[in-house]
N, C-alpha and C. Protein backbone atom coordinates (compact mmCIF):
# COMPACT_ATOMS: atom_id res chain seq x y z
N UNK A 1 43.51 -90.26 -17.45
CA UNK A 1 43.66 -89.23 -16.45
C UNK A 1 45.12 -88.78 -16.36
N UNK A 2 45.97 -89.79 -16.20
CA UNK A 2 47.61 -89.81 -16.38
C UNK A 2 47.55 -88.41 -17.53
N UNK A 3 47.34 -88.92 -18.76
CA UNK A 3 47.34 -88.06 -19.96
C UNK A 3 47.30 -86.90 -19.63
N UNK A 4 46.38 -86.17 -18.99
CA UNK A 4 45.62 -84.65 -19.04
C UNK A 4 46.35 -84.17 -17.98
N UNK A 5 46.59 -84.81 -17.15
CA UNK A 5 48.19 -84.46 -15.90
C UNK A 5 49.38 -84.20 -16.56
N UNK A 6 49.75 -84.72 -17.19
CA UNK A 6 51.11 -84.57 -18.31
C UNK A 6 50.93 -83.33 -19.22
N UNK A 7 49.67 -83.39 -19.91
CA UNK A 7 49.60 -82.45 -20.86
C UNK A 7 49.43 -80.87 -20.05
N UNK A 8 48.64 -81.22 -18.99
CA UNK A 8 48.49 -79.83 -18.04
C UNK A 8 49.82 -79.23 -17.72
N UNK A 9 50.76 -80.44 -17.01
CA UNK A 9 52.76 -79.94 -17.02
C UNK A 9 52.99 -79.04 -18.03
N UNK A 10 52.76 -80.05 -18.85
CA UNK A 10 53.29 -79.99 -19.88
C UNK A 10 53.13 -78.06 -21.00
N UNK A 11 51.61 -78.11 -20.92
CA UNK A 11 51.21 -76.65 -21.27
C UNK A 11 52.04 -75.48 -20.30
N UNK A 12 52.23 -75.59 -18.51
CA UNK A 12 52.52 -74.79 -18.02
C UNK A 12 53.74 -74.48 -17.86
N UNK A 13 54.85 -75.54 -17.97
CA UNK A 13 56.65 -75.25 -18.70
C UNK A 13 56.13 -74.53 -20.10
N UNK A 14 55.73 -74.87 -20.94
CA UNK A 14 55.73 -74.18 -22.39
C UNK A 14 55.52 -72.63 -21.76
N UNK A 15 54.28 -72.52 -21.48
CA UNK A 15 53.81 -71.35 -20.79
C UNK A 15 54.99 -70.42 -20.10
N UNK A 16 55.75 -70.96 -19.45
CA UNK A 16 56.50 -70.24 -18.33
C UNK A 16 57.58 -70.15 -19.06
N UNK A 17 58.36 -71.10 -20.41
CA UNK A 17 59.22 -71.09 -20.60
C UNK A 17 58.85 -69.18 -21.90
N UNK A 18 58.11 -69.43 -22.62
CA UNK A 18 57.83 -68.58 -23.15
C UNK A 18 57.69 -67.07 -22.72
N UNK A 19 57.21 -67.00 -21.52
CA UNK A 19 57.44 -65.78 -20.88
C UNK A 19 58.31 -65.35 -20.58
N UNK A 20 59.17 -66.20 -20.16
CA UNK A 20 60.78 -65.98 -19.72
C UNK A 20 61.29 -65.48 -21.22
N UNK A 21 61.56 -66.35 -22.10
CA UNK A 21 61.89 -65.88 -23.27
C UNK A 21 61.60 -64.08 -24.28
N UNK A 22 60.37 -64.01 -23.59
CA UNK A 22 59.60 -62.79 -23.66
C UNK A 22 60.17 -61.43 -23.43
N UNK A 23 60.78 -61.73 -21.89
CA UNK A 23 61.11 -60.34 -21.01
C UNK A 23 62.29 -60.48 -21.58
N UNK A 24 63.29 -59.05 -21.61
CA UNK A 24 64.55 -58.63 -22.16
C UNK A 24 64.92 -58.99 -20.64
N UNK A 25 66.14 -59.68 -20.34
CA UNK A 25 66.97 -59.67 -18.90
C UNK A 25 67.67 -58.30 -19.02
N UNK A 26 68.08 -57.77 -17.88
CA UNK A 26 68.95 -56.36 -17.40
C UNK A 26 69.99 -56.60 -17.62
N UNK A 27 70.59 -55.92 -18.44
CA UNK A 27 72.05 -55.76 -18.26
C UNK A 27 72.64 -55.42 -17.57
N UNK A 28 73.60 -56.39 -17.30
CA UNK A 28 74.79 -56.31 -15.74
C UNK A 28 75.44 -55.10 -15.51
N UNK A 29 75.17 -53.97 -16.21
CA UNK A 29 75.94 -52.62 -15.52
C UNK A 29 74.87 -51.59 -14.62
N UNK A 30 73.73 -52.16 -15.00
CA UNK A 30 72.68 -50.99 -14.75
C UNK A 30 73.02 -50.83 -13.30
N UNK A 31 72.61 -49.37 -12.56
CA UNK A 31 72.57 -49.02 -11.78
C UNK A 31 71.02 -48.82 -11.19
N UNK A 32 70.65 -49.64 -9.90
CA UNK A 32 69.35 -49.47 -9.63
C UNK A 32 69.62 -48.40 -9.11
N UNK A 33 69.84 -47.50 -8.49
CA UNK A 33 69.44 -46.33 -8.36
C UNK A 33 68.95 -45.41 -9.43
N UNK A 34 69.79 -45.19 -10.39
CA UNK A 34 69.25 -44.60 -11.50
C UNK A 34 68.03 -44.70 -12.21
N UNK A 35 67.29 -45.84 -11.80
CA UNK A 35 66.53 -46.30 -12.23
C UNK A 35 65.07 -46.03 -11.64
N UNK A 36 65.05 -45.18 -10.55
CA UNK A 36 64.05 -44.81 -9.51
C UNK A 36 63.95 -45.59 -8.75
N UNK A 37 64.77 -46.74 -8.15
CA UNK A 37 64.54 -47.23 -6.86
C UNK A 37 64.11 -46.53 -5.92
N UNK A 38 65.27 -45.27 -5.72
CA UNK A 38 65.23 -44.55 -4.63
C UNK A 38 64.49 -43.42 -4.81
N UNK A 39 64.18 -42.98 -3.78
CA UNK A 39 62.90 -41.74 -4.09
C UNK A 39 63.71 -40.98 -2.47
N UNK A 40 63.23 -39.36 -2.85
CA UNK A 40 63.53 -38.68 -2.29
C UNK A 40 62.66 -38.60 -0.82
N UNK A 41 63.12 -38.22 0.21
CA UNK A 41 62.45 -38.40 1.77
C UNK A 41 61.00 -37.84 1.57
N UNK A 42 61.16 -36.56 0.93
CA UNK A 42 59.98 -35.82 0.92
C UNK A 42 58.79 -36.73 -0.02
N UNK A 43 59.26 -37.32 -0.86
CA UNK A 43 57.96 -37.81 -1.56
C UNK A 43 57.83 -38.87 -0.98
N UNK A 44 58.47 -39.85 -0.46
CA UNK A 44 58.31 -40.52 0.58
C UNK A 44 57.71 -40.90 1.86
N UNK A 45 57.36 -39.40 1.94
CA UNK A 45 56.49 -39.59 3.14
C UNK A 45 54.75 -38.90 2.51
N UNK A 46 54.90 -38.20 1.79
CA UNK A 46 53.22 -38.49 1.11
C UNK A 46 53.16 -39.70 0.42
N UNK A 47 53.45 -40.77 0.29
CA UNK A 47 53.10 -42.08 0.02
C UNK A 47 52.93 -42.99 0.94
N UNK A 48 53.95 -43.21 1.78
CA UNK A 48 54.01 -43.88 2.99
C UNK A 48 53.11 -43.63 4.09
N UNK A 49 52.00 -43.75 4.63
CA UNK A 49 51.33 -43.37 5.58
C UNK A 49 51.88 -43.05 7.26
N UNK A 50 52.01 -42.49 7.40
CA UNK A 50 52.85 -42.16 8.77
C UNK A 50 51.46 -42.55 10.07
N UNK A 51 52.41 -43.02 11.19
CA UNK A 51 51.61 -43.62 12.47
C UNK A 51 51.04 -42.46 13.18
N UNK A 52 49.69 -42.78 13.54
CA UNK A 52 49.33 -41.77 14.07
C UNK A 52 49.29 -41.58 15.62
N UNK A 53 49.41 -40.97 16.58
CA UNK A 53 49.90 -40.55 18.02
C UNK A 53 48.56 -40.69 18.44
N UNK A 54 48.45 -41.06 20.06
CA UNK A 54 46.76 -42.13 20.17
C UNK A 54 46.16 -41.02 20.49
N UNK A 55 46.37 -39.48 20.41
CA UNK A 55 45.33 -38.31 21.14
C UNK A 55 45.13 -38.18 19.57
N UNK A 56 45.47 -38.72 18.12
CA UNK A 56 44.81 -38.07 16.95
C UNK A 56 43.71 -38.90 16.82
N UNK A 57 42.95 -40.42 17.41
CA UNK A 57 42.41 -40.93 17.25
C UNK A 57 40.76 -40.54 17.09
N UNK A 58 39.75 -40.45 15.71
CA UNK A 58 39.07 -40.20 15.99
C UNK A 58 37.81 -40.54 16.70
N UNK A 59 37.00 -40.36 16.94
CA UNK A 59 35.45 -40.46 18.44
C UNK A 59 35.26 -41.63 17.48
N UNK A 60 35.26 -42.47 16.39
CA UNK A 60 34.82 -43.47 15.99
C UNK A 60 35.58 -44.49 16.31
N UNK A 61 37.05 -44.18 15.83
CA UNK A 61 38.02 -45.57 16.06
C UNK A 61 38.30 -45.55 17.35
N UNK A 62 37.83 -44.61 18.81
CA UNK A 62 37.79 -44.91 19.94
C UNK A 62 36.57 -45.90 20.51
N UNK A 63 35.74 -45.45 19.65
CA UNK A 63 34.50 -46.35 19.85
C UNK A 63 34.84 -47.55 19.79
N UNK A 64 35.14 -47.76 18.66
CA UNK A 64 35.72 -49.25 18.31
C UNK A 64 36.70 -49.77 19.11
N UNK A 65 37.45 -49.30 19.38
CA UNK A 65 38.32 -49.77 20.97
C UNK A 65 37.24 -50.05 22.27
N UNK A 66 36.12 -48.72 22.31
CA UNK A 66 36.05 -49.34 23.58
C UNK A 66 34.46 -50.66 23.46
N UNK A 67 34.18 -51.02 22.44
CA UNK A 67 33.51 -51.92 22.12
C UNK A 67 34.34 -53.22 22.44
N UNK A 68 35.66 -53.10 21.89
CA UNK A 68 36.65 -54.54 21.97
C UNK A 68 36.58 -54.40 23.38
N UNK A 69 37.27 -53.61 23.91
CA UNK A 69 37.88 -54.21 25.68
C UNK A 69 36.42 -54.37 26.79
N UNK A 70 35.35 -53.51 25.98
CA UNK A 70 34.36 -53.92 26.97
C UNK A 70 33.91 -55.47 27.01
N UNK A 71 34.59 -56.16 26.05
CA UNK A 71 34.20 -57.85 26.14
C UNK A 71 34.73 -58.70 27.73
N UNK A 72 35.69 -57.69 27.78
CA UNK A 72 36.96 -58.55 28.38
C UNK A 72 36.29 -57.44 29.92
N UNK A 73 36.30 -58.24 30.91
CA UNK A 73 35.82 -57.66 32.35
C UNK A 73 36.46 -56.47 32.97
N UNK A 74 38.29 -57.59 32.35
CA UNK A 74 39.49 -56.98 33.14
C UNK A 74 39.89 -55.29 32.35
N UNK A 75 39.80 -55.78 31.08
CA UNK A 75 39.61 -54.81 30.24
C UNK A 75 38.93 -53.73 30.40
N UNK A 76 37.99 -53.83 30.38
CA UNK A 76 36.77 -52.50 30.85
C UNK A 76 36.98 -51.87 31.95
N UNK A 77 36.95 -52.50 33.58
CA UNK A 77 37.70 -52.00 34.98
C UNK A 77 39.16 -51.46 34.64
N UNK A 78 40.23 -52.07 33.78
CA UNK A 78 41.14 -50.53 33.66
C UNK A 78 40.78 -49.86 32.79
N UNK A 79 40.16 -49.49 31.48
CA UNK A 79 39.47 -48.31 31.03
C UNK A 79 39.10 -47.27 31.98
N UNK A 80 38.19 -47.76 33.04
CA UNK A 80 37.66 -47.22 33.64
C UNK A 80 38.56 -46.22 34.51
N UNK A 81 39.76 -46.96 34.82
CA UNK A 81 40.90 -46.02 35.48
C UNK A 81 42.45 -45.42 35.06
N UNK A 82 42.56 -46.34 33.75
CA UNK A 82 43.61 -45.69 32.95
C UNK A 82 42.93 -45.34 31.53
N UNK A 83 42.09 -45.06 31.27
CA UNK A 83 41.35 -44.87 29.55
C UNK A 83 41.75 -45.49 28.76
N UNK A 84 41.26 -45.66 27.92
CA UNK A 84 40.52 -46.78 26.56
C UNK A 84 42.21 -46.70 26.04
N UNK A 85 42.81 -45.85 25.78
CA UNK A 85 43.59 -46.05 25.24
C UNK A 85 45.24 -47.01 25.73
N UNK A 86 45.43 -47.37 26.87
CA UNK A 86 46.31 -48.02 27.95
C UNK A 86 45.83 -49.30 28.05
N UNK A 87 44.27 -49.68 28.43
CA UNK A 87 43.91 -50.46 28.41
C UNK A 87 43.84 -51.47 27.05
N UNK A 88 43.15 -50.67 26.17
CA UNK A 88 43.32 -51.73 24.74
C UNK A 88 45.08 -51.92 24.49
N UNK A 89 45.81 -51.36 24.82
CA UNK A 89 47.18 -51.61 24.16
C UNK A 89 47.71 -53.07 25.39
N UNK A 90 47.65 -52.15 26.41
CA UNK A 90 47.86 -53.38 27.81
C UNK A 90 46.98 -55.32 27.20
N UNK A 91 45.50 -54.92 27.11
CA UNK A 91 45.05 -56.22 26.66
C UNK A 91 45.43 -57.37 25.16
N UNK A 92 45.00 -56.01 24.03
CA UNK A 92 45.16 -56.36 22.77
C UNK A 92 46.50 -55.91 22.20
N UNK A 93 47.23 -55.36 22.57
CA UNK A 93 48.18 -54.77 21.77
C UNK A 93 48.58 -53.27 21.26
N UNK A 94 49.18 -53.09 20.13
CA UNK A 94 49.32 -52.16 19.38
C UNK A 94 47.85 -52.02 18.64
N UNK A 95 47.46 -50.28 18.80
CA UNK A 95 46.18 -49.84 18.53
C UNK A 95 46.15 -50.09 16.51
N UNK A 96 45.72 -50.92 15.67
CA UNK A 96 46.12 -51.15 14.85
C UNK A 96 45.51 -49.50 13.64
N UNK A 97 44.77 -48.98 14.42
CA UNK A 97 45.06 -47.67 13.12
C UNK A 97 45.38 -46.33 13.92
């Protein structure tokens, strides 16, 4: 059993050492920027999903809010007087979509 523990090490240094050996390392002058790190604001924000403001929420993912706080007693009685949307943030938090 010892054996096949050793040899298992043993395969996964070979393994790892070989890959390493594999990749070319970067040469120390490169500039990551040049390199497309950085991306311009505008394309940036069609990738990045931006937060949405709680009146864009649609009649479904309100549903789903008011399914959660109707568990909770306290929850549901302020719905009832500050709306679904005050209440789930007040109980649970940040509205997660």
């Amino acid at each position: 059993m010892k054996t096949v523990a050793i040899l298992a090490l043993c395969f996964l240094v070979v393994i790892c050492v070989a890959s390493d050996a594999a990749t070319d390392p970067q040469p120390a002058g490169d500039n990551p920027a040049e390199e497309g790190l950085f991306v311009e604001r505008e394309q940036a924000s069609t990738v990045v999903r931006q937060k949405r403001a709680a009146g864009q929420l649609s009649l479904v993912q309100l549903e789903s809010l008011r399914e959660v706080c109707e568990a909770n007693v306290a929850c549901e009685h302020m719905m009832d007087i500050n709306g679904i949307i005050a209440a789930y943030t007040a109980y649970y938090g940040p509205i997660p979509y």
